[in-house]
N, C-alpha and C. Protein backbone atom coordinates (compact mmCIF):
# COMPACT_ATOMS: atom_id res chain seq x y z
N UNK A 1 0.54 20.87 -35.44
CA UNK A 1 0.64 20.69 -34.00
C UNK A 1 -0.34 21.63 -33.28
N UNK A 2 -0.32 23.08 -34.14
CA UNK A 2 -1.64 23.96 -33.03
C UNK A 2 -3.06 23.23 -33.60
N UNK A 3 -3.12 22.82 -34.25
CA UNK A 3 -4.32 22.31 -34.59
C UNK A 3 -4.83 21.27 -33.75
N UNK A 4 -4.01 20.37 -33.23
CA UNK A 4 -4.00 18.90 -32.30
C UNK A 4 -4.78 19.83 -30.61
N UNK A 5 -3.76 20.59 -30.99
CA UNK A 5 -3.58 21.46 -29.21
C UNK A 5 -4.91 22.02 -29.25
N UNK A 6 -5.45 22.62 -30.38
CA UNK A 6 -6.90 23.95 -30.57
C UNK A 6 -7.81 22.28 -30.29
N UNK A 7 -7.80 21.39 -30.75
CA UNK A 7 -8.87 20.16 -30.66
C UNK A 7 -9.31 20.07 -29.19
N UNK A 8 -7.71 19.22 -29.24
CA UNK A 8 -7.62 18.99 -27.85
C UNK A 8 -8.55 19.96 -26.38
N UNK A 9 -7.81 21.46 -26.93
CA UNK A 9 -8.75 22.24 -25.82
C UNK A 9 -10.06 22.04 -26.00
N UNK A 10 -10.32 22.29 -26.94
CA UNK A 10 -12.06 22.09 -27.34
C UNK A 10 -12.85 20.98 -27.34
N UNK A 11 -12.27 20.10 -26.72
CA UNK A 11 -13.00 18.65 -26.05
C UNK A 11 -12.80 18.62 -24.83
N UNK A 12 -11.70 19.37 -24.28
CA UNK A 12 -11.23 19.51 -22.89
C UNK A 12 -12.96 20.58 -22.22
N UNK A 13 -13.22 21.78 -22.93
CA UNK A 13 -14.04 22.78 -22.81
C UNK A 13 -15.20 22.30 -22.73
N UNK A 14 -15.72 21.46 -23.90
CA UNK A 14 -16.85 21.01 -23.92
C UNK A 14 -17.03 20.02 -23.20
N UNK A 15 -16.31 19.10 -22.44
CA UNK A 15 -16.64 18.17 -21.49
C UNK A 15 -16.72 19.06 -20.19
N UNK A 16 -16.37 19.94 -19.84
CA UNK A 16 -16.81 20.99 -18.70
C UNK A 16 -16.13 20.49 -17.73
N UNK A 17 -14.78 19.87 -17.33
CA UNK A 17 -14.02 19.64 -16.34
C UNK A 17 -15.14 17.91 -16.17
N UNK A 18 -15.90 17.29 -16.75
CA UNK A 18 -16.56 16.13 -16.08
C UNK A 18 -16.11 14.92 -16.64
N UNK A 19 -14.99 15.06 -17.12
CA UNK A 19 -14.11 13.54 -17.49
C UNK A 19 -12.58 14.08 -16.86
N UNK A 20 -11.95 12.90 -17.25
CA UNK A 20 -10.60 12.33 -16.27
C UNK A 20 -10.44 10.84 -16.74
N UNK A 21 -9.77 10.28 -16.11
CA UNK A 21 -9.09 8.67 -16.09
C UNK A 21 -9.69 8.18 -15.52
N UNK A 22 -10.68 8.23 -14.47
CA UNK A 22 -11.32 7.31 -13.76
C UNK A 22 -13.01 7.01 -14.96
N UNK A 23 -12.86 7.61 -16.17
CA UNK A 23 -13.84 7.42 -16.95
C UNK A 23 -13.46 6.03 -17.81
N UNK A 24 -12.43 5.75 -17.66
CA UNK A 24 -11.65 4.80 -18.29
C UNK A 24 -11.57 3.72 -17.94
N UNK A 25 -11.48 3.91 -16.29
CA UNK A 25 -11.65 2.05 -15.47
C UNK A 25 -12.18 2.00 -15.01
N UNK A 26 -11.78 0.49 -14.28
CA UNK A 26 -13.04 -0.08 -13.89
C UNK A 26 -13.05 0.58 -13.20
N UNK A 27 -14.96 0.48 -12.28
CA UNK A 27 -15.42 1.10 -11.23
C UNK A 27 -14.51 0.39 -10.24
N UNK A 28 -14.52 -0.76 -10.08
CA UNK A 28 -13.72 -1.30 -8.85
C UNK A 28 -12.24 -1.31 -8.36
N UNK A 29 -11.53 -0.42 -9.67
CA UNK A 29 -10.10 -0.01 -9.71
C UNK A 29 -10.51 1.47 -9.39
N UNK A 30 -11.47 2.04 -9.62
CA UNK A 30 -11.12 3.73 -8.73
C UNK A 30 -11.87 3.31 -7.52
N UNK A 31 -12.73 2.75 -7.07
CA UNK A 31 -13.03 2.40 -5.24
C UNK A 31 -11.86 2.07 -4.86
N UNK A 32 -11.23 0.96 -5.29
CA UNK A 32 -10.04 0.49 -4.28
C UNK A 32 -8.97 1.82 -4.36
N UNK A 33 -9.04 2.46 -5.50
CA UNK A 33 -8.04 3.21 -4.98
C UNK A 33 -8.22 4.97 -4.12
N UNK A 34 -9.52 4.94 -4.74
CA UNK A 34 -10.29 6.04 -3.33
C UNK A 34 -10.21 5.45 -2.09
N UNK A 35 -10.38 4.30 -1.90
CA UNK A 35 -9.96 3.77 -0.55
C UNK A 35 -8.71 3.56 0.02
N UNK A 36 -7.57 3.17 -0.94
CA UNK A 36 -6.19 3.75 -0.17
C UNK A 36 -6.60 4.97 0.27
N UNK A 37 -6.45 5.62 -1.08
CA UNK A 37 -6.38 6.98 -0.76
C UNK A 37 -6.84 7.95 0.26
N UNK A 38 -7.86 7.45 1.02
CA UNK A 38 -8.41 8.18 2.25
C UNK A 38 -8.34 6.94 3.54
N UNK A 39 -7.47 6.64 3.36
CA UNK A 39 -7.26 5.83 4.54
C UNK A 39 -6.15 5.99 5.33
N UNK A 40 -5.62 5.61 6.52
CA UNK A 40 -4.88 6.10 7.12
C UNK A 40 -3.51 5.50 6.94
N UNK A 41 -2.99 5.63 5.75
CA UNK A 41 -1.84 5.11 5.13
C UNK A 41 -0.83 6.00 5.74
N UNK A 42 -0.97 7.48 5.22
CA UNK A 42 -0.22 8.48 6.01
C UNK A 42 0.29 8.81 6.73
N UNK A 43 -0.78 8.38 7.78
CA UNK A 43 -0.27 8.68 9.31
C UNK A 43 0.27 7.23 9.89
N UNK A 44 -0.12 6.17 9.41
CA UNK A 44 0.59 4.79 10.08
C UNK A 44 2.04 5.40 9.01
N UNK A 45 2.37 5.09 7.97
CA UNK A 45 3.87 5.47 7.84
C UNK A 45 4.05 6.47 8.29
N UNK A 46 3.86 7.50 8.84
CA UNK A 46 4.53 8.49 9.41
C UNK A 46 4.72 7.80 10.83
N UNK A 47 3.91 7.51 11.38
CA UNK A 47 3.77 6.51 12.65
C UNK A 47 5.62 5.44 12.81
N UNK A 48 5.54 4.79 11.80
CA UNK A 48 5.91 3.62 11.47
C UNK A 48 7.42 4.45 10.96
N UNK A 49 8.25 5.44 10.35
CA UNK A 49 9.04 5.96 9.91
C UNK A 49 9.63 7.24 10.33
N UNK A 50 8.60 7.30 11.73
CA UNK A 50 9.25 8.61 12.45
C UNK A 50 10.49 8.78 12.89
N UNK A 51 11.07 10.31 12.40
CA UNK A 51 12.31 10.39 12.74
C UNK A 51 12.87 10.84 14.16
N UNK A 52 13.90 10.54 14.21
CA UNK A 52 14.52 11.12 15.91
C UNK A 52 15.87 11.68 15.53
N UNK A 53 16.22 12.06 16.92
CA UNK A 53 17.58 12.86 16.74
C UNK A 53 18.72 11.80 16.35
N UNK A 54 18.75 10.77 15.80
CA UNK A 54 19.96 10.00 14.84
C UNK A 54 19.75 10.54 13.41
N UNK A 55 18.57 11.06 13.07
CA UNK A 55 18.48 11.86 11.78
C UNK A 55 19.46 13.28 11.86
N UNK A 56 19.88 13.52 10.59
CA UNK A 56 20.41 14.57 10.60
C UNK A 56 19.45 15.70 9.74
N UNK A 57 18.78 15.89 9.43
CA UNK A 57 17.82 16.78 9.09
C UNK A 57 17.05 17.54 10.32
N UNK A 58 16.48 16.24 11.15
CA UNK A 58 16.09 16.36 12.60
C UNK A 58 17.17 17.70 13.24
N UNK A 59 18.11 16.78 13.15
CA UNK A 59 19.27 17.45 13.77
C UNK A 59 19.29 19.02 13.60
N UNK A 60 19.39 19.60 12.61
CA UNK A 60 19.30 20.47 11.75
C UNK A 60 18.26 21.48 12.45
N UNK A 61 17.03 20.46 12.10
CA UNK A 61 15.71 21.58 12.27
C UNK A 61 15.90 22.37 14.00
N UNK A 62 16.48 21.03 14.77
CA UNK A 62 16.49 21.06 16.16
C UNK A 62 17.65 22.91 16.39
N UNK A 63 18.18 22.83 16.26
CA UNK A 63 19.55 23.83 15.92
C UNK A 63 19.72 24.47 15.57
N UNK A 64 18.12 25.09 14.58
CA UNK A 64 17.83 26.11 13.78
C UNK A 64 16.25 26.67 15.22
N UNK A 65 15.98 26.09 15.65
CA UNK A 65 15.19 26.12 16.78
C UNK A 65 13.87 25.74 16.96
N UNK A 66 13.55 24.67 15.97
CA UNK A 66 12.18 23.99 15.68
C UNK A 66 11.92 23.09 17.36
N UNK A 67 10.71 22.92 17.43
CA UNK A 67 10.44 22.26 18.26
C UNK A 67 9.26 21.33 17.54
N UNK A 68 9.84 20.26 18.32
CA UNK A 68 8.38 19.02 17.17
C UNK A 68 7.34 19.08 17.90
N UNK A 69 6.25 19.29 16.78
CA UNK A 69 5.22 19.84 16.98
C UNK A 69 4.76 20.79 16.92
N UNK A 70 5.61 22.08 16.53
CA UNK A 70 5.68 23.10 16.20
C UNK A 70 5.99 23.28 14.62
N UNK A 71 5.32 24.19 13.71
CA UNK A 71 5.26 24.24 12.52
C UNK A 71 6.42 24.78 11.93
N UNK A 72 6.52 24.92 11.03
CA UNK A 72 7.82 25.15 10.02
C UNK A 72 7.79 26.67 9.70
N UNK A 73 8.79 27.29 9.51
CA UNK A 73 8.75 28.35 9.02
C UNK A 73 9.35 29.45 9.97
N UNK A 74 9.35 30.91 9.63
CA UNK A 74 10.08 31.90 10.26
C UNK A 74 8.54 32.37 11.65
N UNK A 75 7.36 32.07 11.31
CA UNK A 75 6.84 32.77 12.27
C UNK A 75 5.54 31.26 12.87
N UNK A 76 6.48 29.94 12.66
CA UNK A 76 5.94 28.89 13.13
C UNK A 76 4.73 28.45 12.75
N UNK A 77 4.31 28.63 11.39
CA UNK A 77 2.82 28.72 10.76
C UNK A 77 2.46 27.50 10.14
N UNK A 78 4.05 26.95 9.53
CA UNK A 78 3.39 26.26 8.27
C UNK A 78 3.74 24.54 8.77
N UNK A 79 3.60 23.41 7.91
CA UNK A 79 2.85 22.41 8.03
C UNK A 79 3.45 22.12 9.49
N UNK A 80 2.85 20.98 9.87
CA UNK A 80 3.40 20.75 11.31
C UNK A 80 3.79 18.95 11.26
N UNK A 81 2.76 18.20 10.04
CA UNK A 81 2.94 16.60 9.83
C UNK A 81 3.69 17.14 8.37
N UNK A 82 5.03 15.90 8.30
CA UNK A 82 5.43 15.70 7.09
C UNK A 82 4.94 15.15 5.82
N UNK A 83 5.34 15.54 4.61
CA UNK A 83 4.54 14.86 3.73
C UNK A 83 4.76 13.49 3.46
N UNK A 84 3.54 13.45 3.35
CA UNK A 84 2.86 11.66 3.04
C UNK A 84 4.41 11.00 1.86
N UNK A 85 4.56 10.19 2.26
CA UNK A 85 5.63 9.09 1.47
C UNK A 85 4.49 8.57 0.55
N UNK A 86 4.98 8.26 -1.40
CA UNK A 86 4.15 7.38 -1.80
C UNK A 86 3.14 8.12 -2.11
């Protein structure tokens, strides 16, 4: 088994980080999916799935003293959009 693993690294090393899975398919299966992927999927479901005060998480954040649009955290820093669904 260390022998598989010692290989393994040593093809991992010598390819220099310049392979992956997209070496594998088609070119036109990693475009389409670089193109989800930077498209505005994100923000239309966030758009499309935004929560309000019938949420109880909402609820929560509201009561703990978040204001939307205002970031997360003890000194209001951190993310401010939820993470991407999917």
């Amino acid at each position: 088994m260390l022998a598989t693993a010692d290989a393994a690294l040593g093809l991992t090393l010598a390819a220099g980080g310049s392979h992956g899975v997209a070496g594998y398919l088609p070119q036109q299966e990693v475009d389409q999916f670089l193109k989800r992927a930077q498209g505005t999927g994100a923000t239309a479901d966030f758009a499309a799935n935004k929560l309000d005060e019938s949420n109880v998480g909402f609820q929560m954040l509201k009561q703990a003293g978040w204001a939307e649009g205002q970031g997360l955290g003890a000194a209001s820093s951190g993310i401010t959009q939820p993470v991407a669904v999917g």
